[in-house]
C-alpha atoms as a PDB file:
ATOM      1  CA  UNK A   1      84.280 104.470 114.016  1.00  0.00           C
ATOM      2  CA  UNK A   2      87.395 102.549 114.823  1.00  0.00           C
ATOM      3  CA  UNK A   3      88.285  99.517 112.647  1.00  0.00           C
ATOM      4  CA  UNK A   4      89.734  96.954 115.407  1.00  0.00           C
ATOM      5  CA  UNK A   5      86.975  94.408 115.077  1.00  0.00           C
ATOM      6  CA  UNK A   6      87.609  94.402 110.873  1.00  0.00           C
ATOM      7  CA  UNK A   7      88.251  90.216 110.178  1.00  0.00           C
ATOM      8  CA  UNK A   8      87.382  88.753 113.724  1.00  0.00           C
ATOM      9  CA  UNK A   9      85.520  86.359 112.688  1.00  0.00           C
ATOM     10  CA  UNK A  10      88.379  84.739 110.219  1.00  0.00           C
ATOM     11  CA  UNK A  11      90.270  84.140 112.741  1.00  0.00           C
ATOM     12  CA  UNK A  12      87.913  81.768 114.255  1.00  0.00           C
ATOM     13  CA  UNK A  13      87.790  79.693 110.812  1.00  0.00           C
ATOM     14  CA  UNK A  14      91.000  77.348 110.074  1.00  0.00           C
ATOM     15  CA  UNK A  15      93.761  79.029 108.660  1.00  0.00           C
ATOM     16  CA  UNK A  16      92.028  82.115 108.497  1.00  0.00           C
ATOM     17  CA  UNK A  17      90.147  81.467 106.195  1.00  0.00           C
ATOM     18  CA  UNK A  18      92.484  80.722 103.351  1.00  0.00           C
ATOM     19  CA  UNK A  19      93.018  78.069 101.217  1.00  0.00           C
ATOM     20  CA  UNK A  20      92.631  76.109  98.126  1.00  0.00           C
ATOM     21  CA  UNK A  21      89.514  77.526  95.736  1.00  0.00           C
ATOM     22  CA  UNK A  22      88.568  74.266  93.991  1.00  0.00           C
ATOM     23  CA  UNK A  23      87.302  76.188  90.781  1.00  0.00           C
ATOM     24  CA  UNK A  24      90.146  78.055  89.315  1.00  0.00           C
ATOM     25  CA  UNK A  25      92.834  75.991  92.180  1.00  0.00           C
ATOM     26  CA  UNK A  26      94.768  79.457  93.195  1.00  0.00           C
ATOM     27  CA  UNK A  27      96.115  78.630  96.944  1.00  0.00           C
ATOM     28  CA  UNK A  28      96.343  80.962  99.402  1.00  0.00           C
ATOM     29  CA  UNK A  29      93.572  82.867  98.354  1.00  0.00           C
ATOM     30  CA  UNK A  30      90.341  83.684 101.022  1.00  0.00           C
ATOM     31  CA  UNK A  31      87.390  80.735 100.085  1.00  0.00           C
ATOM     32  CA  UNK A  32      84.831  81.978 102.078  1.00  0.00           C
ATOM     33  CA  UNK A  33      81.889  82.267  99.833  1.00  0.00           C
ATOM     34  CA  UNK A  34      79.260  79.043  99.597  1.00  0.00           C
ATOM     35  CA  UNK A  35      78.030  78.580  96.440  1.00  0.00           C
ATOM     36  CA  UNK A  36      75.977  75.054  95.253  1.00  0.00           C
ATOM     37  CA  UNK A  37      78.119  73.781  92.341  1.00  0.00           C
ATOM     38  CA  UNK A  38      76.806  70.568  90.829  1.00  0.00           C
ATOM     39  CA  UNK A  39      74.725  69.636  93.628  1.00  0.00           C
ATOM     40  CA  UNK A  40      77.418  70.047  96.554  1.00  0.00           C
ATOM     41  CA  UNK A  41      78.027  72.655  98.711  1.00  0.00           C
ATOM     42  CA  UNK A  42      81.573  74.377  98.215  1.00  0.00           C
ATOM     43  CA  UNK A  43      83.431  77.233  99.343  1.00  0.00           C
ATOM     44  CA  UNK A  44      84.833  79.430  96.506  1.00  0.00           C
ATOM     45  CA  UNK A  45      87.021  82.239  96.559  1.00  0.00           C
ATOM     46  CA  UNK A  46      85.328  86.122  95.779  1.00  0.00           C
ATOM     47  CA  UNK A  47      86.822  86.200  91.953  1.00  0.00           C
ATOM     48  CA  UNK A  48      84.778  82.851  91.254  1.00  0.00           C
ATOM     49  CA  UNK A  49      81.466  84.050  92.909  1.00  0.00           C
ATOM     50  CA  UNK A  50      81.662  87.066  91.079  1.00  0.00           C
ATOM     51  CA  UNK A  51      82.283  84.931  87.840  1.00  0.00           C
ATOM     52  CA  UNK A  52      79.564  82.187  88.030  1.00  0.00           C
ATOM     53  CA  UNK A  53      76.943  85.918  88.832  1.00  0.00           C
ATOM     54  CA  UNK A  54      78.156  87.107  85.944  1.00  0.00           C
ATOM     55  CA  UNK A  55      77.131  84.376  83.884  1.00  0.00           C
ATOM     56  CA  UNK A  56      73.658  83.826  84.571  1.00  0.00           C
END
């Protein structure tokens, strides 16, 4: 299977998906993942979801 279609649909979100992660404030880094943090709806980068699973 050929690989060409691998990220497609970050290039549809603004810059690429990349940005600011609002929990531990690294730029640059992909936020993609939702997660409900004190009531609101954020994005958080994949080393902070993996975090907050690992604590419950």
């Amino acid at each position: 299977m050929s690989k060409a279609h691998r990220g497609k649909g970050l290039q549809e979100v603004p810059s690429g998906g990349r940005g600011l992660c609002p929990i531990c404030n690294r730029a640059g880094v992909k936020v993609l993942y939702e997660q409900e943090i004190e009531g609101k709806k954020t994005k958080i980068c994949k080393i902070c979801k993996a975090t907050l699973a690992n604590k419950k």
